[in-house]
Protein backbone atom coordinates (compact mmCIF):
# COMPACT_ATOMS: atom_id res chain seq x y z
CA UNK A 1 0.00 0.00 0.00
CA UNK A 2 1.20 3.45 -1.13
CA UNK A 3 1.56 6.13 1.50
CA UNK A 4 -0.63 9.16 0.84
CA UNK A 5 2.46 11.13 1.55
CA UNK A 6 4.09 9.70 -1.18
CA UNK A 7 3.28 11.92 -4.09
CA UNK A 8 3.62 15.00 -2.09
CA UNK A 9 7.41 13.67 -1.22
CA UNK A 10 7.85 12.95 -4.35
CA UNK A 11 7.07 16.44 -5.84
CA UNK A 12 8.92 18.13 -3.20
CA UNK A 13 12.04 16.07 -4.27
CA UNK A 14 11.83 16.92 -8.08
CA UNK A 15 10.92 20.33 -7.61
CA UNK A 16 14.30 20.43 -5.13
CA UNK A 17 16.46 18.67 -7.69
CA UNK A 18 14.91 21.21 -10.63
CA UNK A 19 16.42 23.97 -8.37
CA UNK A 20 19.71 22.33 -7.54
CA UNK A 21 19.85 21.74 -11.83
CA UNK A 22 18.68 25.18 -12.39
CA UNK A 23 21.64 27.04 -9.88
CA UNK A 24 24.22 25.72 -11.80
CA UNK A 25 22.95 27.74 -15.23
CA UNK A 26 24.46 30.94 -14.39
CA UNK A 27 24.93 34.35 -16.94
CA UNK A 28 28.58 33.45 -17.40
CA UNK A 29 27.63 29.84 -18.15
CA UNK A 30 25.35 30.97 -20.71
CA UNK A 31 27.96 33.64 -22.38
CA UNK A 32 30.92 31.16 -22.25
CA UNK A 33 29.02 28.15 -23.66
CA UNK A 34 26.48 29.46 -26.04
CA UNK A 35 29.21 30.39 -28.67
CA UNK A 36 30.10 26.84 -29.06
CA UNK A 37 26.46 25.20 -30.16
CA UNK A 38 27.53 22.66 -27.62
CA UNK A 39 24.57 23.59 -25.02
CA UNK A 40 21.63 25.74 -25.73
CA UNK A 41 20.62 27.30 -22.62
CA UNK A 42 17.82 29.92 -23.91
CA UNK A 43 15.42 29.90 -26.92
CA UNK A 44 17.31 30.91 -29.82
CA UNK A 45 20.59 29.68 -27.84
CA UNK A 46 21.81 33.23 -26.65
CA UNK A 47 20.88 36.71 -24.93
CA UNK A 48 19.68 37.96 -28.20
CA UNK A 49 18.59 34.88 -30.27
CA UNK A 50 20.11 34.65 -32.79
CA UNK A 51 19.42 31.10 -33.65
CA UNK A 52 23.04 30.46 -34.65
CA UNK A 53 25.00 26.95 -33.87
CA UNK A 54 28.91 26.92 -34.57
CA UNK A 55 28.58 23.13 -34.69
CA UNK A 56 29.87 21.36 -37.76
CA UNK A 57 28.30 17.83 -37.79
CA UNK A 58 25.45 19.16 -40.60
CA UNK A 59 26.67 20.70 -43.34
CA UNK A 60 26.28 22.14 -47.03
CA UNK A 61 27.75 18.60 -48.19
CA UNK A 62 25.29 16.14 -46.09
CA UNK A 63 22.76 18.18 -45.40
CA UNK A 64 20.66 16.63 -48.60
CA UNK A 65 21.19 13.46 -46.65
CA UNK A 66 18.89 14.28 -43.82
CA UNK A 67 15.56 12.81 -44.19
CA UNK A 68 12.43 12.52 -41.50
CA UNK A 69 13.07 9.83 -38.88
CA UNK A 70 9.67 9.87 -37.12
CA UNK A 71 6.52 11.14 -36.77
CA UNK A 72 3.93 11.17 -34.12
CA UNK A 73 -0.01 11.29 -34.44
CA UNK A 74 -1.30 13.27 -31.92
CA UNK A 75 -4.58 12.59 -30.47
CA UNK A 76 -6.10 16.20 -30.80
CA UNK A 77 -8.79 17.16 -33.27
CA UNK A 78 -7.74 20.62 -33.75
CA UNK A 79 -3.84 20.15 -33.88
CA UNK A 80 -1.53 21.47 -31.41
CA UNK A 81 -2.61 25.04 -29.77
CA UNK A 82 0.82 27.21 -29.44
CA UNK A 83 0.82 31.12 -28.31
């Protein structure tokens, strides 16, 4: 038998972890890393979103070679609603 205490432990933990995951993205984090496309910490991967990656692994010679590798078919009459 499950405690009823349970799922309120368990959010507390998660939303403690989130935090601990969260304080280690700092502004200098963000300015020293987003130049290298290695991790994209804001929409648009930096400050002013500029939608840029310096990575290499896609380029003008392979890029015809990308194709789709999945789809999903979401259960929603009216699509996905996005603001």
């Amino acid at each position: 038998m499950v405690n009823r205490n349970t799922p309120i432990a368990v959010g507390v933990a998660w939303f403690a972890l989130s935090l601990v995951a969260l304080a280690d993205v700092t502004n200098k984090r963000i300015l020293e890393e987003s130049p290298t496309g290695e991790n994209w910490f804001l929409k648009g991967g930096t400050f002013s979103g500029e939608h840029y990656s310096a990575l290499t692994q896609i380029n003008e010679k392979n890029i015809s070679d990308l194709g789709l590798e999945w789809t999903a078919d979401l259960p929603m009459q009216d699509g996905i609603a996005t603001t």
